[in-house]
Protein backbone atom coordinates (compact mmCIF):
# COMPACT_ATOMS: atom_id res chain seq x y z
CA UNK A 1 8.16 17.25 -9.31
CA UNK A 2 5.84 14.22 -10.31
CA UNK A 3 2.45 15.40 -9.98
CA UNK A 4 1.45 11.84 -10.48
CA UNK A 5 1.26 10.82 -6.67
CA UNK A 6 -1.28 12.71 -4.62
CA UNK A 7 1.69 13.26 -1.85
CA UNK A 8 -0.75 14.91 0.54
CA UNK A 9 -2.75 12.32 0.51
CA UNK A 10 -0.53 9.68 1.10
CA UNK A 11 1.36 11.59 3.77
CA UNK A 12 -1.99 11.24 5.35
CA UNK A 13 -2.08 7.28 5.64
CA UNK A 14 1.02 7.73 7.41
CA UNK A 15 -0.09 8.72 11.29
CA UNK A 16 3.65 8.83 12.32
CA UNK A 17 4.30 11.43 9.81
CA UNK A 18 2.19 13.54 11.43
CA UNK A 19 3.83 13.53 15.21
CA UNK A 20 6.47 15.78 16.12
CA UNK A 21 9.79 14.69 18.11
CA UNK A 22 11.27 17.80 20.15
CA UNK A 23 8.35 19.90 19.22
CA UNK A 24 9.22 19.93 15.40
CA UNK A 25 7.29 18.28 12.82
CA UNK A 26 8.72 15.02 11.78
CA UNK A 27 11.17 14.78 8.44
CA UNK A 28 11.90 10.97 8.70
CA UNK A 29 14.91 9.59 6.32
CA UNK A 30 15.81 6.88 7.57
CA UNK A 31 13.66 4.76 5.10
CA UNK A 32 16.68 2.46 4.16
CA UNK A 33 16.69 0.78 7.48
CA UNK A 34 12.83 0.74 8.35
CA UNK A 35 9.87 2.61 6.28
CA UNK A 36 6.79 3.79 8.19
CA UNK A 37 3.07 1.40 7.57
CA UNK A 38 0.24 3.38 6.87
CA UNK A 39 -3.26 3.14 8.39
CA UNK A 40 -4.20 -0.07 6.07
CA UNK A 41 -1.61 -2.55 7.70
CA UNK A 42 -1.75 -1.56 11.24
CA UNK A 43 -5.78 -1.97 11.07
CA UNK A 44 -5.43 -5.11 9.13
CA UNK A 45 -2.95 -6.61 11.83
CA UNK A 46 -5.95 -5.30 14.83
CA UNK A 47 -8.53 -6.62 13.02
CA UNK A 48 -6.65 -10.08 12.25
CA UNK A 49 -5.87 -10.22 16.24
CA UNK A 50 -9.81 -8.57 17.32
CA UNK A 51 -11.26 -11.45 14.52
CA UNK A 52 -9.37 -13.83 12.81
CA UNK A 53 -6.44 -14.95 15.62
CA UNK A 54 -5.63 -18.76 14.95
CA UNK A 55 -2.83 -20.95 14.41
CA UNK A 56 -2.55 -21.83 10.21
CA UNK A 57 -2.72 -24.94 8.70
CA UNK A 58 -3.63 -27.23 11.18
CA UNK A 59 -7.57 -26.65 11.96
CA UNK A 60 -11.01 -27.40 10.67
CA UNK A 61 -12.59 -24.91 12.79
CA UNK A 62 -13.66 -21.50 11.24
CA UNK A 63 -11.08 -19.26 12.73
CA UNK A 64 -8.52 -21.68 11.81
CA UNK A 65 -9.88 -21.78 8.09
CA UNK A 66 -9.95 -17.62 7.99
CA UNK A 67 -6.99 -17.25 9.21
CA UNK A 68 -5.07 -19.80 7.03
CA UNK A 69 -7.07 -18.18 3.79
CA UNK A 70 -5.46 -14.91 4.93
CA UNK A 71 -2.30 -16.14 5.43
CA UNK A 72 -2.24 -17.88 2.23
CA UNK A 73 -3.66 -15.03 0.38
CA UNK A 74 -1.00 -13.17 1.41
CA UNK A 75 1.62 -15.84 -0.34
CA UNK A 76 -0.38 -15.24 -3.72
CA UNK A 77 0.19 -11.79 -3.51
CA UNK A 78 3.43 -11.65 -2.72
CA UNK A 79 4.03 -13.99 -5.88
CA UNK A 80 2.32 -12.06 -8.11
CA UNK A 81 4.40 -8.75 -7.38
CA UNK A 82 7.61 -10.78 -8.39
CA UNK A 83 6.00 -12.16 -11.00
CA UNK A 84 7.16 -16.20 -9.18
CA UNK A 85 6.09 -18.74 -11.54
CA UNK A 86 4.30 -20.66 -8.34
CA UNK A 87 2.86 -19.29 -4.99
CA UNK A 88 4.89 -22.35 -3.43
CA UNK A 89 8.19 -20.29 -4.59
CA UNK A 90 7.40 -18.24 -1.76
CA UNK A 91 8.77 -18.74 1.30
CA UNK A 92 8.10 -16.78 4.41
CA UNK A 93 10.82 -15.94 6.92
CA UNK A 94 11.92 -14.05 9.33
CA UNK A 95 13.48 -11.42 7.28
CA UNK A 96 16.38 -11.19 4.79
CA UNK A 97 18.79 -11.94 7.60
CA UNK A 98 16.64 -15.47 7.94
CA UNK A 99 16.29 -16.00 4.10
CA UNK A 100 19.96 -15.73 3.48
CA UNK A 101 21.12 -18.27 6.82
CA UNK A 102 18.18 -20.43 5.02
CA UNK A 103 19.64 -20.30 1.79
CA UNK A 104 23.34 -21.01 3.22
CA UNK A 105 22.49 -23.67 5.56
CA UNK A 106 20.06 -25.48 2.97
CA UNK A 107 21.72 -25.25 -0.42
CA UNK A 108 25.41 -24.67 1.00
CA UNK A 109 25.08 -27.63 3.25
CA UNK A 110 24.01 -29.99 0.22
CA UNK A 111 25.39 -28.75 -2.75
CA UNK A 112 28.39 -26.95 -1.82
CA UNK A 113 32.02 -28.56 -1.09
CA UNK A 114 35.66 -28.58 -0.03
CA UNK A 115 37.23 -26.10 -3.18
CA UNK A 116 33.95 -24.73 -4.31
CA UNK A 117 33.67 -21.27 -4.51
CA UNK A 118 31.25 -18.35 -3.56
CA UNK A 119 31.31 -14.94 -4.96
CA UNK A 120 29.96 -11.91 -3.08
CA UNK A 121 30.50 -8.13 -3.15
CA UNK A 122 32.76 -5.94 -1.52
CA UNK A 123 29.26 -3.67 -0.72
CA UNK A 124 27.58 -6.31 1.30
CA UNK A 125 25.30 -6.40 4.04
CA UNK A 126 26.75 -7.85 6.97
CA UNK A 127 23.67 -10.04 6.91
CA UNK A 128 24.92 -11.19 3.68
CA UNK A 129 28.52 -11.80 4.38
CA UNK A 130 28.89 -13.70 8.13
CA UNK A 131 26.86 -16.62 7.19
CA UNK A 132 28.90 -17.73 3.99
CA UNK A 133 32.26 -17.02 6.49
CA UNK A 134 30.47 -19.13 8.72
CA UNK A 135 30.14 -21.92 6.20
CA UNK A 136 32.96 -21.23 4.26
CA UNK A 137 34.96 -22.37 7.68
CA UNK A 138 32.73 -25.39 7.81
CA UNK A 139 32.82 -27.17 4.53
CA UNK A 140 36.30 -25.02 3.29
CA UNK A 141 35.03 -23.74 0.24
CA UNK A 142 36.35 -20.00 -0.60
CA UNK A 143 34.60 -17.46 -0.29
CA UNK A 144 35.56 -14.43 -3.10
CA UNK A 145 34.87 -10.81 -2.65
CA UNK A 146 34.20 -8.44 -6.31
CA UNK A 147 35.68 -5.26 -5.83
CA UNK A 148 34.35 -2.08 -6.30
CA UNK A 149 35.60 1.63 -7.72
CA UNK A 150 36.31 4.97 -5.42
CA UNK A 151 32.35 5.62 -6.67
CA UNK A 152 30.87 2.61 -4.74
CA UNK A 153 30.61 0.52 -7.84
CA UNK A 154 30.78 -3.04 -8.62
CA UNK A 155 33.72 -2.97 -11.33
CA UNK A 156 31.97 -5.61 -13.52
CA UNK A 157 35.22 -6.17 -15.68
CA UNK A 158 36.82 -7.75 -11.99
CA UNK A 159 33.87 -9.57 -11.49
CA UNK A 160 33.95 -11.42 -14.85
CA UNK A 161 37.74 -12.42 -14.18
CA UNK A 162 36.37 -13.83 -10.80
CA UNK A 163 33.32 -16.29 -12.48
CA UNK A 164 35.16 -19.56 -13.10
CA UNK A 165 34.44 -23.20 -13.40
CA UNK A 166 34.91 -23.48 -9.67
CA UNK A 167 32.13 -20.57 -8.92
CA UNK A 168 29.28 -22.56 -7.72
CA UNK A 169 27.38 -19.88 -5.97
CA UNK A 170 26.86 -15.64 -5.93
CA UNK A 171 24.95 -13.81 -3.79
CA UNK A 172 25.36 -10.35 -4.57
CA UNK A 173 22.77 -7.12 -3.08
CA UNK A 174 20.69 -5.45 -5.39
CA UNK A 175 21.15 -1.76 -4.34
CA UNK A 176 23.30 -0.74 -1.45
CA UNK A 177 21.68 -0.12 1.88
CA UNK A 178 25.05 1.64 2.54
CA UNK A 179 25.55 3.76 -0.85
CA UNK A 180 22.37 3.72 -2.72
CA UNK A 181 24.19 1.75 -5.30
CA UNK A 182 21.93 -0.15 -7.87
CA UNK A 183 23.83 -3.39 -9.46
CA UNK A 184 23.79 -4.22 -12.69
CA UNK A 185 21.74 -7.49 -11.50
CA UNK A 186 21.01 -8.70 -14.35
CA UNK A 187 24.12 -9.05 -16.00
CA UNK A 188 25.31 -10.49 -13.27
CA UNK A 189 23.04 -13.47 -13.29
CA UNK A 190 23.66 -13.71 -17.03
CA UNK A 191 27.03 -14.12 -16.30
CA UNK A 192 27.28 -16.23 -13.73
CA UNK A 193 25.11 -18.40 -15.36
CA UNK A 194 27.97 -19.28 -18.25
CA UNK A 195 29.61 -21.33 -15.61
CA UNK A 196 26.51 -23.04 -13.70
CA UNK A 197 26.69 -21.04 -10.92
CA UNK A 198 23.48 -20.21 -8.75
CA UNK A 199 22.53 -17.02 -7.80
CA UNK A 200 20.93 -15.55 -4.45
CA UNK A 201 19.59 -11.54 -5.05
CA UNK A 202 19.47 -9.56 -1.42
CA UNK A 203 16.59 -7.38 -2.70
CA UNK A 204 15.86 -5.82 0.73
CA UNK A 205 16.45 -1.99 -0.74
CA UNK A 206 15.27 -2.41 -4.07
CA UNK A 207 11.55 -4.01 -3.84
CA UNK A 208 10.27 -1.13 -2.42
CA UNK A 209 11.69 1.12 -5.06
CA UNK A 210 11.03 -0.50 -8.59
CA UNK A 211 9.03 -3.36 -10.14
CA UNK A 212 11.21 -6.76 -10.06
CA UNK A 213 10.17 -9.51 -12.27
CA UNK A 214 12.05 -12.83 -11.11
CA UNK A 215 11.50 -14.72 -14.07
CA UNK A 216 13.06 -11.87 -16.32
CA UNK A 217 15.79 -11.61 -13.77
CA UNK A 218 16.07 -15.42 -14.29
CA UNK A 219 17.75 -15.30 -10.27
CA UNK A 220 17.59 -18.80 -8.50
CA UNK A 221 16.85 -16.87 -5.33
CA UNK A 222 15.68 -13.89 -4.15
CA UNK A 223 14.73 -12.01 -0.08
CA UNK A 224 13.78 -9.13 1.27
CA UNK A 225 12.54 -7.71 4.58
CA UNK A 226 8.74 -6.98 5.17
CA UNK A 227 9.43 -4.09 7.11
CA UNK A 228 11.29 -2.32 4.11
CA UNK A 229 8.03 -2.46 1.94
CA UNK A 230 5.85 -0.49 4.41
CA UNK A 231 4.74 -3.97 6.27
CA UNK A 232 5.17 -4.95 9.13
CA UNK A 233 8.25 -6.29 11.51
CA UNK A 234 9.43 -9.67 11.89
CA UNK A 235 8.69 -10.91 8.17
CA UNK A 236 10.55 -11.56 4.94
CA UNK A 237 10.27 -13.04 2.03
CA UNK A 238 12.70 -15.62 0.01
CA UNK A 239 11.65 -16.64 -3.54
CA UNK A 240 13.40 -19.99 -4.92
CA UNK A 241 13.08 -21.70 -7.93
CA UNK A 242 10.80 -24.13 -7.34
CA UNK A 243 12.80 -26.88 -8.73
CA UNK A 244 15.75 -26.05 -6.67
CA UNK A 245 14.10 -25.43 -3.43
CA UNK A 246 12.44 -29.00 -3.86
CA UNK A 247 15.83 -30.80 -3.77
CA UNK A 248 17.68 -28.98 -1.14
CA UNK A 249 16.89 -29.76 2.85
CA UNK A 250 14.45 -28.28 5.29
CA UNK A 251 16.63 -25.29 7.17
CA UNK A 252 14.61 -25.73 10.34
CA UNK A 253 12.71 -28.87 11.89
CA UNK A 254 9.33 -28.60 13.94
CA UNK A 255 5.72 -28.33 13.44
CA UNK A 256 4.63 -27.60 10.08
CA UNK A 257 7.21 -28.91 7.91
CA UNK A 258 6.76 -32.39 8.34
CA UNK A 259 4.62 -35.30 6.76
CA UNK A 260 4.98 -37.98 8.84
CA UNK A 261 6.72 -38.13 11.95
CA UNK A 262 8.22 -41.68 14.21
CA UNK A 263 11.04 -42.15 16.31
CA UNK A 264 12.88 -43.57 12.87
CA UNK A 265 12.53 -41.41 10.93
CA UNK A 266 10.63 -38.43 9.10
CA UNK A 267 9.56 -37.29 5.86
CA UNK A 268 9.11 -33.51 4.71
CA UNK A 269 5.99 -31.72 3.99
CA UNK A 270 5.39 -30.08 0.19
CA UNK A 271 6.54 -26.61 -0.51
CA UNK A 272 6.26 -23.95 1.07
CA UNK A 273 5.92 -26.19 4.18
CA UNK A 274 9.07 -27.62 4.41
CA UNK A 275 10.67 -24.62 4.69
CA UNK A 276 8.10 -22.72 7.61
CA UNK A 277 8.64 -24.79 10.75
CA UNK A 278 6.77 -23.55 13.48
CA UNK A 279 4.06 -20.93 14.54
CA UNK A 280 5.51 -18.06 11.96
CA UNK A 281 4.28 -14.55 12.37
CA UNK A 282 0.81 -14.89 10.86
CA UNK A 283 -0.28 -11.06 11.73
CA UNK A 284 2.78 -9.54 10.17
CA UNK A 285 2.31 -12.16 6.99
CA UNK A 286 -1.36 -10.63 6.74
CA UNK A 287 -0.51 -6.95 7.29
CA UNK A 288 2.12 -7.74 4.86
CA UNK A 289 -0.57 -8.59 2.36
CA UNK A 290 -2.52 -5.14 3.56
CA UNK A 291 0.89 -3.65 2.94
CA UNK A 292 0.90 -5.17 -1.09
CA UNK A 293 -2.31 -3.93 -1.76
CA UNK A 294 -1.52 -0.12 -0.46
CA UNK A 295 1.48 -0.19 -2.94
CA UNK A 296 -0.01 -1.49 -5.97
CA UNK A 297 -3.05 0.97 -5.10
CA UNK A 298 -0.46 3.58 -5.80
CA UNK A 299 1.67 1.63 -8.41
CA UNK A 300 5.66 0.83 -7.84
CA UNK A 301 6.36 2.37 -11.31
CA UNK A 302 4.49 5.54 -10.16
CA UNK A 303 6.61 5.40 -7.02
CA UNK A 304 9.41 4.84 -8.70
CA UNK A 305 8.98 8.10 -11.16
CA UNK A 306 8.65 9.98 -7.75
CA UNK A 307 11.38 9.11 -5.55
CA UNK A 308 13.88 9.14 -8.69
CA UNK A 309 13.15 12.76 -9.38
CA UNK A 310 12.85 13.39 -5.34
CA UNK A 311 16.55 11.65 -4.88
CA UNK A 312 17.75 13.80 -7.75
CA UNK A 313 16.86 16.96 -6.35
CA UNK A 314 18.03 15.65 -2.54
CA UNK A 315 21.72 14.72 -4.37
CA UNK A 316 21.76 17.93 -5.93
CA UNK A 317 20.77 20.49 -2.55
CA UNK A 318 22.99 18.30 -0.24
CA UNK A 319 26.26 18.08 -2.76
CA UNK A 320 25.95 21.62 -2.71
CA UNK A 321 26.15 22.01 0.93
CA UNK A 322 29.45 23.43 2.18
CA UNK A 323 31.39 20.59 3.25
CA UNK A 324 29.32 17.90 2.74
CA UNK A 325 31.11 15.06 0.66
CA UNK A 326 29.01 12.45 -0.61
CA UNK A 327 30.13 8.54 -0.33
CA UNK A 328 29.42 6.48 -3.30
CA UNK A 329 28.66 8.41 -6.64
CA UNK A 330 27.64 5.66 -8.65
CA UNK A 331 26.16 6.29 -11.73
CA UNK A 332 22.82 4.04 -11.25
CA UNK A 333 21.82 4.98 -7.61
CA UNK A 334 18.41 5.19 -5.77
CA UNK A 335 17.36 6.67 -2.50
CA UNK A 336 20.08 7.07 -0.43
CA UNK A 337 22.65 10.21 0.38
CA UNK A 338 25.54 9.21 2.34
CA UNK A 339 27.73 12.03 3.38
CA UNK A 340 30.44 12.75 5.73
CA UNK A 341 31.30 16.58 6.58
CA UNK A 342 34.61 18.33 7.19
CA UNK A 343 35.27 18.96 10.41
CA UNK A 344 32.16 17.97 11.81
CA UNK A 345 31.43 14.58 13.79
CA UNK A 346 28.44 12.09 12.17
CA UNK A 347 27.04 11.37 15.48
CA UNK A 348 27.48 15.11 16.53
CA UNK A 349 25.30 16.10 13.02
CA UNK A 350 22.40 12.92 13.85
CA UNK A 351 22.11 14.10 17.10
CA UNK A 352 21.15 17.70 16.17
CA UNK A 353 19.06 16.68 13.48
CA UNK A 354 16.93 14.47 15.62
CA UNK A 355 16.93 17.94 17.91
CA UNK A 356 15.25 19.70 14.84
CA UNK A 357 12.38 16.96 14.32
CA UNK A 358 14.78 15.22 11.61
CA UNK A 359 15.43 11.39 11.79
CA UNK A 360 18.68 10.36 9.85
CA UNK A 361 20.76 7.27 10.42
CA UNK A 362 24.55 7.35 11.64
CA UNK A 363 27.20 4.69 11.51
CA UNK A 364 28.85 1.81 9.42
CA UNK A 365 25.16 0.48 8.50
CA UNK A 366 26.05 -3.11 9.20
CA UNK A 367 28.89 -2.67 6.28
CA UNK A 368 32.01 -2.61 7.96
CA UNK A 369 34.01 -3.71 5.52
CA UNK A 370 32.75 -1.01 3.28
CA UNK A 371 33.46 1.56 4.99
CA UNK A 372 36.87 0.61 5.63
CA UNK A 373 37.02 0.44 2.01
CA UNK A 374 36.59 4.29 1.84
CA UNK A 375 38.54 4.97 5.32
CA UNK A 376 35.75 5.64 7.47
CA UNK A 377 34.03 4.58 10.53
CA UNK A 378 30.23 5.16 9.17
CA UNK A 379 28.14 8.27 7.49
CA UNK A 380 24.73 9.98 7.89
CA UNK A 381 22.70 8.52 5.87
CA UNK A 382 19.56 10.12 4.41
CA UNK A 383 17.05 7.89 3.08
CA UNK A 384 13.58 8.67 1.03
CA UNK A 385 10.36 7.25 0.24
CA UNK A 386 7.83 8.38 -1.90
CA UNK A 387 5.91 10.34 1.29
CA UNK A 388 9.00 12.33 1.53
CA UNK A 389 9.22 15.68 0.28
CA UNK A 390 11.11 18.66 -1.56
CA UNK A 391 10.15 20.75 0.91
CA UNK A 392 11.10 17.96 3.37
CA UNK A 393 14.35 18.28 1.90
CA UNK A 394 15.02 22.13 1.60
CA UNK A 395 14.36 22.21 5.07
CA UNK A 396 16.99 19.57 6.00
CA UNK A 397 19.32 21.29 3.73
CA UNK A 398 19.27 24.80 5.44
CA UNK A 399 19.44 22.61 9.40
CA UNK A 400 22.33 21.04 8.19
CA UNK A 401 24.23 24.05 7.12
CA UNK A 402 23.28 25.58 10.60
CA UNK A 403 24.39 22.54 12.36
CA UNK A 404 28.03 22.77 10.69
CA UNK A 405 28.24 26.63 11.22
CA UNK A 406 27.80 25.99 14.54
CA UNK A 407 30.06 22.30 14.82
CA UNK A 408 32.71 24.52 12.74
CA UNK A 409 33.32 27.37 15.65
């Protein structure tokens, strides 16, 4: 393994990681859908509520001043690990969920129309699928699906045939919360660029994994969740191109993203403000910027090195399980396993897992129409980070083969 990351060490900023459930030591996996915080964030979100508590933005008073600074520091941060060209580029939301419904209700609304059309992936996120339905039924533009292969992924020949002068908008994941699959991103943006169109990146289960530069990407949007990058709940992030996000319309009205309100009429604050209406969640935006400096403490490419050699090793001990089958064997693919076993019920295999001190997600994943793809109803799904371990993983290999001995009788 990488001896670059003291694992021990890190294992030991992570309290959680150190309970047991059932009387067994924890093995959590289930990093694609929520990773654990470690001791920096949760103190930084006590001390922000035992010291700094104030509403942002609006107050000369010294809380309100440390608090804002916080807040705001954590917007600096968070543009300098996507390398954004402008702090204002970042937006804070609710999560990805929010970003994307922003992104559809401000840009769709005003730029898209009757006979446009909008590309996504037959891998998506239910998150990023219902709200282009939704406005696809309001302003009757069509909304176009990319395949993908029996390996879970995006045939990139199809997806070419699909870019046309009509394509005025893709919004395509980065990796697959569902299969691990990692998209050739890039080339997507490069080609749907020949025709004009814009593109939204659902990074949610790739920031926490590798380093993403936006400006290389050359993306005209880009989200994520928070809580995916060891931060806390109730956050997310959506970059924008500055230049875009400056001509499209405020998703939400309220406090904060206003200039100048009457009963006529009212003009929009500058960016970010236009787009943050309301009281957001300023504790979660600050232990978000705790949650920054823990990982570039430890380095994303030095992650990275880690949980590609640790999801290596976990593909190779679980494929050779009896019975397990593995859904989606892309070539490119980080940190997630999903399997279904013969003979053997998913929810039957999560539930004695969780018996042995082992958390591992079950079910369709919010990607329905995925899994009908591959004729399923959902998989277990086993998820790393970099506090995860081989041993972690031997241990879950040699449960599972008990579990299905014993599902098999």
């Amino acid at each position: 393994m990488n001896n670059s990351l003291d694992i021990n060490a890190i294992r030991n900023d992570f309290p959680i990681l150190h309970r047991e459930i059932n009387d067994k030591s924890i093995i959590y996996l289930d990093n694609a859908a929520s990773t654990q915080k470690p001791s920096l964030v949760s103190n930084r979100v006590k001390e922000y509520y035992d010291s700094l508590h104030s509403n942002i933005h609006r107050s000369i008073h010294t809380l309100g001043q440390l608090a804002t600074i916080a807040y705001e520091e954590t917007r600096e941060k968070a543009a300098k690990l996507i390398n954004a060209k402008n702090k204002e580029e970042i937006i804070f939301t609710y999560g990805t969920t929010d970003s994307i419904n922003l992104v559809a209700s401000s840009f769709g609304r005003s730029q898209l129309k009757e006979g446009d059309e909008v590309i996504i992936s037959a891998m998506e996120h239910h998150a990023n699928i219902v709200p282009w339905q939704m406005l696809a039924e309001e302003i009757k533009f069509k909304l176009v699906v990319a395949p993908i292969n029996q390996k879970g992924e995006l045939i990139f020949e199809e997806f070419e045939k699909l870019i046309n002068p009509k394509t005025k908008f893709v919004s395509i994941v980065y990796v697959s919360n569902s299969l691990g699959t990692i998209n050739p991103i890039k080339e997507i943006i490069t080609a749907s660029k020949k025709v004009g169109a814009a593109v939204m990146v659902d990074a949610a289960q790739a920031i926490q994994h590798f380093p993403i530069d936006v400006q290389d990407l050359d993306a005209d949007f880009l989200c994520y969740s928070v809580h995916k990058l060891y931060g806390p709940t109730g956050v997310g992030v959506l970059w924008g191109k500055k230049e875009i996000l400056e001509k499209i319309p405020p998703y939400r009205g309220g406090g904060e993203m206003i200039e100048k309100v009457t009963f006529e009429k009212t003009t929009f604050n500058e960016l970010p403000f236009k787009f943050e209406a309301g009281t957001p969640n300023i504790a979660g935006v600050v232990g978000f910027g705790a949650a920054i400096d823990y990982i570039e403490s430890i380095g994303l490419k030095n992650i990275n090195n880690y949980e590609t050699e640790l999801y290596s090793y976990m593909k190779k001990i679980f494929s050779d399980i009896d019975g397990i089958n593995q859904i989606g064997q892309a070539e490119n693919q980080c940190s997630v396993f999903s399997f279904v076993a013969d003979k053997a019920n998913i929810t039957d295999i999560a539930t004695m897992l969780d018996m042995n001190g082992i958390e591992m997600r079950t079910g369709h994943h919010c990607t329905q129409p995925l899994m009908q793809f591959f004729g399923i109803d959902g998989t277990c799904r086993s998820s790393i980070s970099f506090y995860n371990t081989k041993e972690e993983i031997d241990f879950v290999a040699e449960t599972l083969k008990r579990i299905l001995r014993k599902l098999r009788k």
